[in-house]
Protein backbone atom coordinates (compact mmCIF):
# COMPACT_ATOMS: atom_id res chain seq x y z
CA UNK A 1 48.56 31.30 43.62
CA UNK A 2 52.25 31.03 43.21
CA UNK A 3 54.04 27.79 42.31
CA UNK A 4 55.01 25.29 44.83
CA UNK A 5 57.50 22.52 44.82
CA UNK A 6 54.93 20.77 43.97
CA UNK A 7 53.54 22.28 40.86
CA UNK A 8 50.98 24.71 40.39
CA UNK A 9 47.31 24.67 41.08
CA UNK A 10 46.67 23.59 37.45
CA UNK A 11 48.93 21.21 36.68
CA UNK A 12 47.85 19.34 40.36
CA UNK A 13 44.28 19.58 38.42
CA UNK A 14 45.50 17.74 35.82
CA UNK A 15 47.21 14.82 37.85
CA UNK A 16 43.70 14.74 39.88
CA UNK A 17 41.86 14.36 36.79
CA UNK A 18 44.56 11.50 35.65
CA UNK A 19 45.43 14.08 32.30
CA UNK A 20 49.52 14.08 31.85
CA UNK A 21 50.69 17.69 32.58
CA UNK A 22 52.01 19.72 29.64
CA UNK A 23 55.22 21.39 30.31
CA UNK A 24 56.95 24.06 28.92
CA UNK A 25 55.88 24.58 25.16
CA UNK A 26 52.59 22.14 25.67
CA UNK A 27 55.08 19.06 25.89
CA UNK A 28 53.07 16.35 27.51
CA UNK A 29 55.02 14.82 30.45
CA UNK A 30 54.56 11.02 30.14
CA UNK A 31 56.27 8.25 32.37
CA UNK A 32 59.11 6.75 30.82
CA UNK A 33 58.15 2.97 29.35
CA UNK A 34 58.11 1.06 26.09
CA UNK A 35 55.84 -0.10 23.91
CA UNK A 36 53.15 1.16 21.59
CA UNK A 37 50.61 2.43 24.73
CA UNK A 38 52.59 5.53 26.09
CA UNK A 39 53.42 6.55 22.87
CA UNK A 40 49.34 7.08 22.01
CA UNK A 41 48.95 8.84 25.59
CA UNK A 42 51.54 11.37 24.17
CA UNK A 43 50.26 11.71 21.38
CA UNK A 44 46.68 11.84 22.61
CA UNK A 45 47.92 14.31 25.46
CA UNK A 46 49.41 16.83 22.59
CA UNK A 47 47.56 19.94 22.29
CA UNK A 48 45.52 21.04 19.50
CA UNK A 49 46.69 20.65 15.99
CA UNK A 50 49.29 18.76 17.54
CA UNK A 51 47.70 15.64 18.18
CA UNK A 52 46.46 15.20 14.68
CA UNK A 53 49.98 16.10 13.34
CA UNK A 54 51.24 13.41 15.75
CA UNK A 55 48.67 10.85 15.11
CA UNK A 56 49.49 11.25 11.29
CA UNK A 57 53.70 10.98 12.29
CA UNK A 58 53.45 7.82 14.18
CA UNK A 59 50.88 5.91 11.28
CA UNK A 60 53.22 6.78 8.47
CA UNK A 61 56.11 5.74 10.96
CA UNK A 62 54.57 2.61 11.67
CA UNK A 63 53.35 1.98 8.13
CA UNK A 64 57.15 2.72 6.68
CA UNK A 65 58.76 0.57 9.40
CA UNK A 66 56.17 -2.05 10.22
CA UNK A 67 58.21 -3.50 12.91
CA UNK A 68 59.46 -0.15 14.29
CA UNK A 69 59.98 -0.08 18.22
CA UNK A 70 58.62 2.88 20.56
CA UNK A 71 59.01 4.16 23.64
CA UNK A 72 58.23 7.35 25.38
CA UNK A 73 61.52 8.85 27.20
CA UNK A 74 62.78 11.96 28.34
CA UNK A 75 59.22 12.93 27.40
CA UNK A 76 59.53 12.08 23.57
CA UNK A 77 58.31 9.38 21.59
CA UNK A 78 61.16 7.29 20.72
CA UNK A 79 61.27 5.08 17.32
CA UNK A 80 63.55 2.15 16.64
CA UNK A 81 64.60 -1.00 15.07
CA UNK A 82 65.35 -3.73 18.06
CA UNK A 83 69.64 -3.73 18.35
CA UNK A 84 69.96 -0.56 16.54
CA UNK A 85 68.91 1.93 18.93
CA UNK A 86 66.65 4.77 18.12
CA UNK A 87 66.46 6.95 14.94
CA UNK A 88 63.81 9.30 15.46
CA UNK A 89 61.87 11.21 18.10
CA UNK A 90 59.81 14.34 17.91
CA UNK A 91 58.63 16.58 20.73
CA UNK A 92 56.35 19.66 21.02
CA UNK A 93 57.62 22.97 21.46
CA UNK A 94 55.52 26.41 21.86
CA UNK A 95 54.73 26.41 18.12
CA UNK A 96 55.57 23.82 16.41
CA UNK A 97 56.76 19.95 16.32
CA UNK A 98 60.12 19.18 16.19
CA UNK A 99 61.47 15.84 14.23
CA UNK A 100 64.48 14.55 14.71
CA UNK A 101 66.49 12.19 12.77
CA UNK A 102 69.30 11.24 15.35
CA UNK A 103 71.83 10.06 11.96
CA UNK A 104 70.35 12.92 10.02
CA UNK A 105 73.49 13.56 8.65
CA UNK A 106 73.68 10.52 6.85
CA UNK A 107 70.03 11.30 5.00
CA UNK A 108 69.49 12.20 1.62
CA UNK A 109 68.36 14.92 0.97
CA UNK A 110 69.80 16.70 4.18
CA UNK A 111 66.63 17.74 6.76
CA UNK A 112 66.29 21.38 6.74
CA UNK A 113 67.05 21.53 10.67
CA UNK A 114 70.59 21.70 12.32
CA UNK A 115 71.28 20.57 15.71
CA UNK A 116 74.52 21.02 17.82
CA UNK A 117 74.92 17.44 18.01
CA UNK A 118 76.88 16.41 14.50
CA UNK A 119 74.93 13.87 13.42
CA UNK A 120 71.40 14.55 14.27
CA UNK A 121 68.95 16.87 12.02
CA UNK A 122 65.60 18.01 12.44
CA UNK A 123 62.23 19.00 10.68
CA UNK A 124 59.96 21.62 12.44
CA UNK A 125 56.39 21.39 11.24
CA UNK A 126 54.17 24.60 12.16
CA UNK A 127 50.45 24.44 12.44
CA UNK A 128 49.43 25.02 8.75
CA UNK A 129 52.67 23.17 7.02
CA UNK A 130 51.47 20.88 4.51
CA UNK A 131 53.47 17.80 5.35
CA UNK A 132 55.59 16.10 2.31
CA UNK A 133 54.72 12.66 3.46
CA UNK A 134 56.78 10.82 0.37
CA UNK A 135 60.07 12.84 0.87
CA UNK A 136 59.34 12.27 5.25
CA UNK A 137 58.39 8.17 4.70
CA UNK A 138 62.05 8.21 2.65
CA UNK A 139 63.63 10.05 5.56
CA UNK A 140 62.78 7.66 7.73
CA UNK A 141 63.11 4.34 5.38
CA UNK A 142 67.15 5.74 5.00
CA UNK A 143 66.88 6.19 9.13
CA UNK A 144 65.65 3.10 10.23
CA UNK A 145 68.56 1.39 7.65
CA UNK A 146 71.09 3.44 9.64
CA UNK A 147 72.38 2.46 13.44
CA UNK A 148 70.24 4.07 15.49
CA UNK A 149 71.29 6.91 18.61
CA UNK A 150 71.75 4.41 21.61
CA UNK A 151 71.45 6.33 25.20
């Protein structure tokens, strides 16, 4: 069956069944809103590996900036400090996750990633990276100290 306007014949299963479609890459498409809630539906809605890596993001997120703000927008979880803006996001592509520190520059060490935007930087983690958790908790202590990327 080909495509319609409307989507196609699998991803109108998935709204019937209340699941969030994935789009291109196995991005879950969730509604734009803040708060702690649509971020787990994301994450939840990642597939595979992805979820766990996500899961495992978000608590050493929330444990390094226990009064971090989320959001899901543009179909990324969002993390800020309230009056800052946002500092990080990540969002799944085809094979991997994609981290990004939107005053990346400004982080020390540099992440590996760049970006065209100036500022920003990323880190891509893979399905079988073993995740530095010490050197990521410091990237994002120095990135929630920073003013955050403000839409």
């Amino acid at each position: 069956m080909a495509n319609t306007a409307r989507g196609s014949k699998k991803a109108i299963a998935q709204q019937v069944a209340g699941k969030p479609i994935l789009l291109s890459g196995g991005n879950p498409q969730i509604a734009k809103a803040d708060g702690d809630a649509p971020v787990q539906a994301y994450i939840s809605a990642m597939p595979g590996w992805k979820s766990d890596v996500g899961r495992r993001l978000d608590a050493l997120i929330v444990h390094t900036v226990p009064d971090v703000r989320k959001a899901v927008k543009w179909n990324s979880p969002l993390y800020g400090i309230e009056g800052q803006g946002w500092f990080l996001g990540f969002h799944c592509l085809t094979k991997y996750i994609k981290v990004a520190f939107f005053r990346g520059m400004s982080l020390d060490p540099l992440p590996p990633g760049t970006s065209k935007n100036a500022e920003t930087r990323y880190l891509d983690i893979y399905e079988n990276d073993g995740i530095d958790e010490e050197q990521l908790a410091a990237w994002v202590r120095q990135a929630a100290d920073l003013p955050g990327w403000v839409p």
